[in-house]
N, C-alpha and C. Protein backbone atom coordinates (compact mmCIF):
# COMPACT_ATOMS: atom_id res chain seq x y z
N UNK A 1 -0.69 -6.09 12.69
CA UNK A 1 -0.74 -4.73 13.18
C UNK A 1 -0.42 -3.77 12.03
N UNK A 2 -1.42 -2.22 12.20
CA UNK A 2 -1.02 -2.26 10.88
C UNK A 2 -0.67 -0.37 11.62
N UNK A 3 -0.08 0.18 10.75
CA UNK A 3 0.16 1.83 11.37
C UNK A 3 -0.45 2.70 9.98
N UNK A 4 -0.93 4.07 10.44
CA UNK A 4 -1.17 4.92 9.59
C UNK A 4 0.09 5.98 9.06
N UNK A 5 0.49 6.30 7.91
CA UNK A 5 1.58 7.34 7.84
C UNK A 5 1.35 8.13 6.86
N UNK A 6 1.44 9.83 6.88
CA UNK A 6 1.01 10.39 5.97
C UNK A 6 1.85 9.76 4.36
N UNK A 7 1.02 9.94 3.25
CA UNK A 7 1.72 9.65 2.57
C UNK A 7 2.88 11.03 1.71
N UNK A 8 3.78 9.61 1.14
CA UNK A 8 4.44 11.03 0.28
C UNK A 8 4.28 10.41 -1.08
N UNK A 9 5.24 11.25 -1.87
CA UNK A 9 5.16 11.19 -3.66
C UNK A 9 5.04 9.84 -3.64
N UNK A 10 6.12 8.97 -3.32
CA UNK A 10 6.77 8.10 -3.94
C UNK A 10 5.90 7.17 -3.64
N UNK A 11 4.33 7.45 -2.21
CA UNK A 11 3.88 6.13 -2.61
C UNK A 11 2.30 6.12 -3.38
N UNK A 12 2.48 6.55 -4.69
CA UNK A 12 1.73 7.19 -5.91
C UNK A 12 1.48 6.00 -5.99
N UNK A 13 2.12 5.12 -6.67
CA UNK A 13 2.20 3.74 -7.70
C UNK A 13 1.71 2.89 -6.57
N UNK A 14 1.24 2.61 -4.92
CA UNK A 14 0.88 1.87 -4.33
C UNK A 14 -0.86 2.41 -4.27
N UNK A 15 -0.89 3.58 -4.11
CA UNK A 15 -2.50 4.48 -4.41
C UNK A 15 -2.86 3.91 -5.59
N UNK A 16 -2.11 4.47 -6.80
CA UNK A 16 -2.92 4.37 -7.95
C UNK A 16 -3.52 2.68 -7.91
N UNK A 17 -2.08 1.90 -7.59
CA UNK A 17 -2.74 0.19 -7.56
C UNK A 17 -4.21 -0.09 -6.95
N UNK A 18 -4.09 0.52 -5.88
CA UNK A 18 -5.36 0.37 -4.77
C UNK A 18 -6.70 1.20 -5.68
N UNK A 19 -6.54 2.44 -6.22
CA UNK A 19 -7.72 2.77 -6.79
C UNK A 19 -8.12 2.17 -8.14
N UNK A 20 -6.88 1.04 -8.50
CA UNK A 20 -7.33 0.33 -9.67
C UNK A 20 -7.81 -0.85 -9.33
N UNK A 21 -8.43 -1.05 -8.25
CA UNK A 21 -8.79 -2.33 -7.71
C UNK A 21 -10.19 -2.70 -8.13
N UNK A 22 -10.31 -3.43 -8.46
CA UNK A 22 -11.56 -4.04 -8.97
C UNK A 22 -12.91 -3.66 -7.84
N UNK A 23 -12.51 -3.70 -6.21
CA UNK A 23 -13.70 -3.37 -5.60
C UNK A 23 -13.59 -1.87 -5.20
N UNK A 24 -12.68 -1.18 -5.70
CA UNK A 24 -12.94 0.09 -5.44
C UNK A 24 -13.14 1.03 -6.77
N UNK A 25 -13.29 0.53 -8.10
CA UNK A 25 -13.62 0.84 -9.20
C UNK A 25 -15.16 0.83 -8.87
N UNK A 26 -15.89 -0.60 -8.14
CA UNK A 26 -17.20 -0.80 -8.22
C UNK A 26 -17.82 0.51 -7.36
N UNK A 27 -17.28 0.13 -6.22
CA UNK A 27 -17.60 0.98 -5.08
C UNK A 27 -17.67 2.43 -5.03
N UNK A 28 -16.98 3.20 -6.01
CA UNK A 28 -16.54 4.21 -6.17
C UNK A 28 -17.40 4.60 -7.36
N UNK A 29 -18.14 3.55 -8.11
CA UNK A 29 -18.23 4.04 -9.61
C UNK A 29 -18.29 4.45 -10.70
N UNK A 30 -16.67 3.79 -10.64
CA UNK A 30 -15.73 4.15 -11.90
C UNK A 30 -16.56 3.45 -12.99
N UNK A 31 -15.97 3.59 -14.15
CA UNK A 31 -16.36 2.64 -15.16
C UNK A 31 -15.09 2.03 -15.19
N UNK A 32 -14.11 2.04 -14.59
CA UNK A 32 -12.40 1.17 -14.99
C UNK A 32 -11.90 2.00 -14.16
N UNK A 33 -10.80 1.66 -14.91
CA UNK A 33 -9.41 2.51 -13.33
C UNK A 33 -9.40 4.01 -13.97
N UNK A 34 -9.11 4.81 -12.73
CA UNK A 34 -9.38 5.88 -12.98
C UNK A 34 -8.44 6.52 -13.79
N UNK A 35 -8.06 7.67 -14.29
CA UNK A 35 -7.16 7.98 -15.16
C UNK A 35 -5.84 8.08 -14.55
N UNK A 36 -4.90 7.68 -14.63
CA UNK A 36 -3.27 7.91 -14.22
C UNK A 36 -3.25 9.50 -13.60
N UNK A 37 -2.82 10.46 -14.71
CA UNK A 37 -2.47 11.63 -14.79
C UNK A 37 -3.49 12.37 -13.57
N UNK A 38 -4.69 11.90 -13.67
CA UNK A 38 -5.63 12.65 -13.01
C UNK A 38 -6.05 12.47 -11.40
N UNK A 39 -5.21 10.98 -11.32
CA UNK A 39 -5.44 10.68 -9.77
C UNK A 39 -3.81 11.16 -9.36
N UNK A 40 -2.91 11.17 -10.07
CA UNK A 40 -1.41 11.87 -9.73
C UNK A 40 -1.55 13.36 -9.24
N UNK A 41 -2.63 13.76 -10.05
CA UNK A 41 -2.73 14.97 -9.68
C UNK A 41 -3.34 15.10 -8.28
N UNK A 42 -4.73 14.80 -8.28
CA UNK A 42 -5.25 14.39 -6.57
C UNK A 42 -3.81 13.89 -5.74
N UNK A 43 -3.60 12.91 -5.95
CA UNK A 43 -2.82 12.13 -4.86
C UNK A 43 -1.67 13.52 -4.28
N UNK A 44 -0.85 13.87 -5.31
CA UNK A 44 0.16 15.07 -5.16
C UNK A 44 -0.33 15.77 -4.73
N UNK A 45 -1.69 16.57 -3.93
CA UNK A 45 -2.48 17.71 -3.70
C UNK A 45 -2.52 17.18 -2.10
N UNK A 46 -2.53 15.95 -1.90
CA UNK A 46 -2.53 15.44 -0.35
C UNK A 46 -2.04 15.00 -0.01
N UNK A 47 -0.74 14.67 -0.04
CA UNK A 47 0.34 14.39 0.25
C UNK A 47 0.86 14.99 1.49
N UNK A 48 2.06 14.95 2.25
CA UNK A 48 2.86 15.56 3.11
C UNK A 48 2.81 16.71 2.65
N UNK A 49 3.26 17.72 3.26
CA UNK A 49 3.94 19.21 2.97
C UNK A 49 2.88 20.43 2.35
N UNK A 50 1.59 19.55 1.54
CA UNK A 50 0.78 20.31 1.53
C UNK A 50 -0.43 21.16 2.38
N UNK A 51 -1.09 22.02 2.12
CA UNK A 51 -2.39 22.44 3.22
C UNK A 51 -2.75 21.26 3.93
N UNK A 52 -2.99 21.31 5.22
CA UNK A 52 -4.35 21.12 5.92
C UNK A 52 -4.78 21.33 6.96
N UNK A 53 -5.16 22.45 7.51
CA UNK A 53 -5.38 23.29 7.71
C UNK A 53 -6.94 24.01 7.52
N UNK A 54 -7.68 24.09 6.62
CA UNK A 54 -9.36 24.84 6.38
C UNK A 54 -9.72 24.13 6.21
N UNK A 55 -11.19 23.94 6.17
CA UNK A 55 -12.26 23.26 5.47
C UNK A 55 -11.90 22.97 4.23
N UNK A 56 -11.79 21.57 3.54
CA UNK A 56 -12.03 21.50 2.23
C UNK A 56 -10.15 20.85 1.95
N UNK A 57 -9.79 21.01 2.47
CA UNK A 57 -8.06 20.63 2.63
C UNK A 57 -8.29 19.13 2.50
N UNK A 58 -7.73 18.07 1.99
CA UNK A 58 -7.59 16.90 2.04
C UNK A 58 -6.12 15.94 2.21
N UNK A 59 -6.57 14.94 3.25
CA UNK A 59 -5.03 14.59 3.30
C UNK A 59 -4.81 13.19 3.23
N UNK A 60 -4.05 12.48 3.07
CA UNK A 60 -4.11 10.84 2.65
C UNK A 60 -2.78 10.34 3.38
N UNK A 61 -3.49 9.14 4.12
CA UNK A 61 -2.63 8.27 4.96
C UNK A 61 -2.43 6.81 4.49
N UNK A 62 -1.04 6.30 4.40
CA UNK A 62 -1.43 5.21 3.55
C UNK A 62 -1.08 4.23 5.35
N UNK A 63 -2.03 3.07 4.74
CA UNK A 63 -1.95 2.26 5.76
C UNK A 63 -1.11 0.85 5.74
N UNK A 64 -0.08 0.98 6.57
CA UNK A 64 0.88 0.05 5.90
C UNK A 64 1.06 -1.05 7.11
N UNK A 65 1.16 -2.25 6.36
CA UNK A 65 1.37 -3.58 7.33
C UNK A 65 2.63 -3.85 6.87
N UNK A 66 3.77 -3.96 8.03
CA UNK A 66 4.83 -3.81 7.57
C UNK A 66 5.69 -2.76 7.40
N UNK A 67 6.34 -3.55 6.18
CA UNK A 67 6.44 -2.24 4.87
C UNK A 67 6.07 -1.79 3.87
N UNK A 68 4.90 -3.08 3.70
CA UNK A 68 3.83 -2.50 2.66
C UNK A 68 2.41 -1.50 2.31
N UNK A 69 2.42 -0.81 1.66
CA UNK A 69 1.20 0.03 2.00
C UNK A 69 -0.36 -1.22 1.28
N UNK A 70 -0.87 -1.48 2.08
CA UNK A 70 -2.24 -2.46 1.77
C UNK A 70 -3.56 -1.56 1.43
N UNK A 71 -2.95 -0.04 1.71
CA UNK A 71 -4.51 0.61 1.64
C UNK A 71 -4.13 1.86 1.85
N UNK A 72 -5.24 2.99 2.09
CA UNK A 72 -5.08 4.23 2.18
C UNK A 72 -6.53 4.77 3.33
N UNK A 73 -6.56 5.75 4.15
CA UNK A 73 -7.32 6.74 4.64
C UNK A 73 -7.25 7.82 4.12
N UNK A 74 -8.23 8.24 3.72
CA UNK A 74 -8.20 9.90 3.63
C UNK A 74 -8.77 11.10 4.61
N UNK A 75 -8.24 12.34 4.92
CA UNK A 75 -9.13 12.93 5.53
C UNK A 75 -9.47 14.60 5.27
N UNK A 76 -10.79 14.44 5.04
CA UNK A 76 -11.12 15.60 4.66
C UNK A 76 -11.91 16.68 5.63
N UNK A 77 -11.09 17.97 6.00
CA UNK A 77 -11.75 18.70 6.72
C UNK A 77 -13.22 19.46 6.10
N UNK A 78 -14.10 19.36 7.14
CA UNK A 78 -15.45 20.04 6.85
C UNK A 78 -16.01 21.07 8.31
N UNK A 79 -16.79 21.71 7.73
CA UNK A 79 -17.21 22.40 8.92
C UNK A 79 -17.82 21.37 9.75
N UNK A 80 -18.47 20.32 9.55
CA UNK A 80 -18.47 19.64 10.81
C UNK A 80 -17.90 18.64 11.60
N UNK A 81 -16.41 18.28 10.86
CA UNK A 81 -15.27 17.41 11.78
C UNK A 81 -14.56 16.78 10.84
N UNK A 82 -14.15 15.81 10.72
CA UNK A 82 -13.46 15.41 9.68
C UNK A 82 -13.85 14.08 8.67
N UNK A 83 -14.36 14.20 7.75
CA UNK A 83 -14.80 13.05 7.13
C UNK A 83 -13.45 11.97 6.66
N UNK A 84 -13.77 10.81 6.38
CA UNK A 84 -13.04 9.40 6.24
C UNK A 84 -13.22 9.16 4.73
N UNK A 85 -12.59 8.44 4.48
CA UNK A 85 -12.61 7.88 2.81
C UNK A 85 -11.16 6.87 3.00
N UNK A 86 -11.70 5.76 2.64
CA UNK A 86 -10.65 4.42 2.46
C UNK A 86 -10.66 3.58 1.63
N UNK A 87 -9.88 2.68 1.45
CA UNK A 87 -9.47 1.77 0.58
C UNK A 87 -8.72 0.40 0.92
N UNK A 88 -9.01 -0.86 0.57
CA UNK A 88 -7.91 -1.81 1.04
C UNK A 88 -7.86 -2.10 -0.04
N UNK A 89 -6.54 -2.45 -0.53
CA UNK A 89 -5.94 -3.34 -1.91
C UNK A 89 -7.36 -4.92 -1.41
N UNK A 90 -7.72 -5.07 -2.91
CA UNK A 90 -7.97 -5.87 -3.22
C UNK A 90 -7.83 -7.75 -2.52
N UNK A 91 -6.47 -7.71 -2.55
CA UNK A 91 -5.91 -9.04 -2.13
C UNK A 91 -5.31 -8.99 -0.65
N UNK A 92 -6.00 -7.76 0.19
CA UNK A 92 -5.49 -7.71 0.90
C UNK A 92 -6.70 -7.98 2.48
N UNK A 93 -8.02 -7.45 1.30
CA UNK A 93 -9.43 -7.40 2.13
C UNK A 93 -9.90 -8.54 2.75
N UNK A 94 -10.34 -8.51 4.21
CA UNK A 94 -10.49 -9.93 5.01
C UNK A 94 -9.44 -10.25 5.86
N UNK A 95 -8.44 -9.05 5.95
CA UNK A 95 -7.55 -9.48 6.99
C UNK A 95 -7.33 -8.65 8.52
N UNK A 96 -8.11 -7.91 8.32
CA UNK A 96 -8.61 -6.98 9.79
C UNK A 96 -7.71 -5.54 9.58
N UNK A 97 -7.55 -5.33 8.10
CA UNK A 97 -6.65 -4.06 7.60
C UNK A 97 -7.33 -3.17 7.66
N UNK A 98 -8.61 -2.82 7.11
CA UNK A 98 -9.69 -2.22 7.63
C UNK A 98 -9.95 -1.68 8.45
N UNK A 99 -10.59 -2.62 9.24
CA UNK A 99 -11.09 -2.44 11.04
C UNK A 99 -9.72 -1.40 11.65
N UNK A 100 -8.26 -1.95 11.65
CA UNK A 100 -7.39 -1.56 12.34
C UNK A 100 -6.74 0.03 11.67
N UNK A 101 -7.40 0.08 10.42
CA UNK A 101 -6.87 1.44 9.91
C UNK A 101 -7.74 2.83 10.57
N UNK A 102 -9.24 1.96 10.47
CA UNK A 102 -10.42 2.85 10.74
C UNK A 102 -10.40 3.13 11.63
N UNK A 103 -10.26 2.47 13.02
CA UNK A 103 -9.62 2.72 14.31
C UNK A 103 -9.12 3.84 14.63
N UNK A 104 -7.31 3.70 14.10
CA UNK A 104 -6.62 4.34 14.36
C UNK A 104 -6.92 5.84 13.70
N UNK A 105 -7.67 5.62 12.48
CA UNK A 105 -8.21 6.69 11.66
C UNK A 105 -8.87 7.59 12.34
N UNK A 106 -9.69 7.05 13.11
CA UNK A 106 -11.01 7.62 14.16
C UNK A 106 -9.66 8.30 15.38
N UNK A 107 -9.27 7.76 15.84
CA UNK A 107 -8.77 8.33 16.96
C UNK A 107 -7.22 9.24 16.72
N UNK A 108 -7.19 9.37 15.29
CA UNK A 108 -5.89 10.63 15.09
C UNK A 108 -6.92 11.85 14.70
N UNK A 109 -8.03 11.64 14.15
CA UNK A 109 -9.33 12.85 13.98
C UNK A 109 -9.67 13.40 15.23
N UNK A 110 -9.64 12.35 16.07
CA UNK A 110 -9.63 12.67 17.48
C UNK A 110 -8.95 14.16 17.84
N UNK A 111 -7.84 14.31 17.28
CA UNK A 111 -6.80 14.83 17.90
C UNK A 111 -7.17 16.14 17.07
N UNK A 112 -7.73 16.36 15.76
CA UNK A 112 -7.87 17.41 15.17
C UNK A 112 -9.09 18.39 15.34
N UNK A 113 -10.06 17.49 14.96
CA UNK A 113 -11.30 17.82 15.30
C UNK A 113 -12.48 17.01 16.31
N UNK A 114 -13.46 17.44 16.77
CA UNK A 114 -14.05 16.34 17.63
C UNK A 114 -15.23 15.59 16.99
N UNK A 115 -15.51 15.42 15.72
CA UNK A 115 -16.26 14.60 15.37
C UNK A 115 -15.69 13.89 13.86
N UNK A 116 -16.27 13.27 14.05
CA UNK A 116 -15.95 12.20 12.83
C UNK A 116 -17.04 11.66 12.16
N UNK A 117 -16.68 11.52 10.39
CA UNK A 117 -18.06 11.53 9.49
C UNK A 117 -17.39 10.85 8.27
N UNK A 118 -18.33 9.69 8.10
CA UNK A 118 -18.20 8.97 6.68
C UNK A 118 -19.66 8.69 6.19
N UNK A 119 -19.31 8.27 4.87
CA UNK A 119 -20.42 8.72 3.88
C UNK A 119 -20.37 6.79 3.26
N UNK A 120 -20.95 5.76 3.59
CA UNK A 120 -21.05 4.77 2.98
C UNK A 120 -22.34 4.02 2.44
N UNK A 121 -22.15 4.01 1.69
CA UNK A 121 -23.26 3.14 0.66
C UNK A 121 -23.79 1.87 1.44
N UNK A 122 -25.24 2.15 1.30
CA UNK A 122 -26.09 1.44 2.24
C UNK A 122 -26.49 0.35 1.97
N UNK A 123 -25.84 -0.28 0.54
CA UNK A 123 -25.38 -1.91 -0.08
C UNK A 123 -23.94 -2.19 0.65
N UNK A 124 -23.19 -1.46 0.95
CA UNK A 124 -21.58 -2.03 1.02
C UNK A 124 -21.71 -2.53 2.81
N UNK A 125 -22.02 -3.57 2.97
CA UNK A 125 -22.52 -4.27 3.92
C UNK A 125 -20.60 -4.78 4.80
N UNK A 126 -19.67 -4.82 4.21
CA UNK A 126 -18.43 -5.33 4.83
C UNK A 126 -17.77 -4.02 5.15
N UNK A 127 -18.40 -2.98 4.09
CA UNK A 127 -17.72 -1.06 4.88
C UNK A 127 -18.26 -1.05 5.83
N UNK A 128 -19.94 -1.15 5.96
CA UNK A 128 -20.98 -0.68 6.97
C UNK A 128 -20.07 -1.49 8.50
N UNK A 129 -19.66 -2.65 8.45
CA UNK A 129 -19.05 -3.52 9.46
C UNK A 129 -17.80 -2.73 9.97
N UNK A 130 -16.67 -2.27 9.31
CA UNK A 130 -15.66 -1.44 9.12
C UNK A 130 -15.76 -0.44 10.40
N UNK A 131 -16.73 0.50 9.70
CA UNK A 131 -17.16 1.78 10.16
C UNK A 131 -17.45 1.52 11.09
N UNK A 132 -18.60 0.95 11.54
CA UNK A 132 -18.91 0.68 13.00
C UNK A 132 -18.02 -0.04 14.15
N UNK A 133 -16.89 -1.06 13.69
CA UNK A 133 -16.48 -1.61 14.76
C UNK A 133 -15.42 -0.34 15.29
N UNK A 134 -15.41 0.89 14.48
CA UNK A 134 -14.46 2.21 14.88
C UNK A 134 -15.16 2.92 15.41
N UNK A 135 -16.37 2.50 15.79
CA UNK A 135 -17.22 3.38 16.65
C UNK A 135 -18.04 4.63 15.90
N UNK A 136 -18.09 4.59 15.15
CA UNK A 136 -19.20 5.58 14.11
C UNK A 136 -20.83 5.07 13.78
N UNK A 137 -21.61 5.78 13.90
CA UNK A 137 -22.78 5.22 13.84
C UNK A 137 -24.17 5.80 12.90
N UNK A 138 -24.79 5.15 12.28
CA UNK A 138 -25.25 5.10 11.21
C UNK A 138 -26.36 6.42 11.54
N UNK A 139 -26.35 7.46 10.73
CA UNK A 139 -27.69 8.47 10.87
C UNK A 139 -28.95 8.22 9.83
N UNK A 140 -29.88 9.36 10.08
CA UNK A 140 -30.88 9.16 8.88
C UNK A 140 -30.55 9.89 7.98
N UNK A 141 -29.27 10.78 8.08
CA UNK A 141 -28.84 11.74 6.88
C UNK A 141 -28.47 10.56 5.69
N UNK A 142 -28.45 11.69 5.08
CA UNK A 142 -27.29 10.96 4.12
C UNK A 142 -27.77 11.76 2.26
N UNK A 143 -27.39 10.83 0.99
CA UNK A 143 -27.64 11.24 -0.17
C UNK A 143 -27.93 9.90 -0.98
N UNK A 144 -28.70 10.86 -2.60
CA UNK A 144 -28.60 9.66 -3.43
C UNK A 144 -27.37 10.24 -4.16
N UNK A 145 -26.36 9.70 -5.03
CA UNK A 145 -25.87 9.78 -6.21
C UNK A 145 -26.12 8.72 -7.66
N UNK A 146 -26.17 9.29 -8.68
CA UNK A 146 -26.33 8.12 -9.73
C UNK A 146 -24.77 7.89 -10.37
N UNK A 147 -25.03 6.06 -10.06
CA UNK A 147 -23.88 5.06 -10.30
C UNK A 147 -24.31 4.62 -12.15
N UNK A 148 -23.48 4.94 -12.86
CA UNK A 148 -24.09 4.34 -14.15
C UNK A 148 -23.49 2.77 -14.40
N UNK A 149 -24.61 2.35 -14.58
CA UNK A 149 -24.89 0.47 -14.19
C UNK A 149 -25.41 0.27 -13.14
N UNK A 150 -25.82 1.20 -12.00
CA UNK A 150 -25.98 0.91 -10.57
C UNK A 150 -27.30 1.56 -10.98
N UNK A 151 -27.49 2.57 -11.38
CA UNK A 151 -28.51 4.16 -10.88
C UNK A 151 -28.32 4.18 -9.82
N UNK A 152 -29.40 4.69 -9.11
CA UNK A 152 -29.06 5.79 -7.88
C UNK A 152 -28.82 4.78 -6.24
N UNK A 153 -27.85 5.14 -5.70
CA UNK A 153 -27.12 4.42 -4.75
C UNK A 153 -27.36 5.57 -3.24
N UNK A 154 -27.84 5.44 -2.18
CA UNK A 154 -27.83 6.09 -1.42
C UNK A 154 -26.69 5.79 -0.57
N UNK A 155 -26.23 6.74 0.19
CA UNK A 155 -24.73 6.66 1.04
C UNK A 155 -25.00 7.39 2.25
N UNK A 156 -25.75 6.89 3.06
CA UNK A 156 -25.84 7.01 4.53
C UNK A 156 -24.44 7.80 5.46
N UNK A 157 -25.05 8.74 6.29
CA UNK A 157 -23.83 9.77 6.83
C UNK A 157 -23.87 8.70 8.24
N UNK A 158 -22.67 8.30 8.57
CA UNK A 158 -22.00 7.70 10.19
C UNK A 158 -21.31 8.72 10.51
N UNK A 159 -21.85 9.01 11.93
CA UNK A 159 -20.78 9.96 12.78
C UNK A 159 -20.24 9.31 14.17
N UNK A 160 -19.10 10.29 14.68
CA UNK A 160 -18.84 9.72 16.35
C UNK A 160 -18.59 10.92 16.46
N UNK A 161 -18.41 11.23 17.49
CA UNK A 161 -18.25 12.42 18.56
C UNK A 161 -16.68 11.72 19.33
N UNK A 162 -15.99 12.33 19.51
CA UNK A 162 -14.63 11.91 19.91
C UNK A 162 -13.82 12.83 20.77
């Protein structure tokens, strides 16, 4: 069982681990782990105590089994509901941390706004599984971006209504 909790400062060094993860370097495409200083800065911007509140506000939930944080949600307000962005540590993926974050993810958006929107890459076949068992469902929207080593990667928009 796993719970969502906003994060604070102190759990920087469990984020930064998770965005240095080998499948979220790929997924994300990084060329390596992202810079220290520069994801401290993000991470500190969404934290507890800050905005969120407008469009464009971002906020990060780390998802902890236990007392460990295994992963993170993010959520970003938009004019049309609240988009998702996640992460599972590495050594942690394959244990239903995922599924049970996205869930609960989906149904605290619930509470803010009434729709819900993620943006996943239409190769990442174990996200695409993720997303959907939280009830979000695949549109014809979506984008390309260019991945360098990848080129261009399309990322399909999933919504729910909630």
């Amino acid at each position: 069982m796993i719970r969502l909790t906003i994060a604070q400062k102190e759990d920087f060094e469990d984020y930064y681990k998770i965005r240095c993860g080998e499948s979220d370097i790929f997924w994300m495409g990084f060329d390596g782990p992202p810079e220290r200083e520069v994801m401290k800065k993000v991470f500190d911007s969404r934290c507890e105590g800050t905005s969120f509140e407008k469009n464009g506000d971002k906020r990060i939930y780390m998802v902890k089994a236990g007392d460990n944080n295994v992963g993170f949600v993010q959520f970003s307000l938009t004019e049309e509901g609240i988009e998702l962005g996640y992460s599972i540590l590495d050594e942690e993926q394959g244990k239903g941390y995922g599924s049970d974050a996205l869930s609960e993810a989906v149904k605290l958006a619930g509470e803010i706004r009434n729709c819900v929107i993620a943006e996943i890459r239409d190769d990442n076949e174990a996200s695409k599984r993720v997303i959907g068992k939280a009830g979000l469902k695949p549109t014809e929207e979506g984008s390309y971006e260019y991945f360098k080593g990848t080129g261009d990667v399309f990322f399909r928009k999933w919504k729910a209504r909630v």
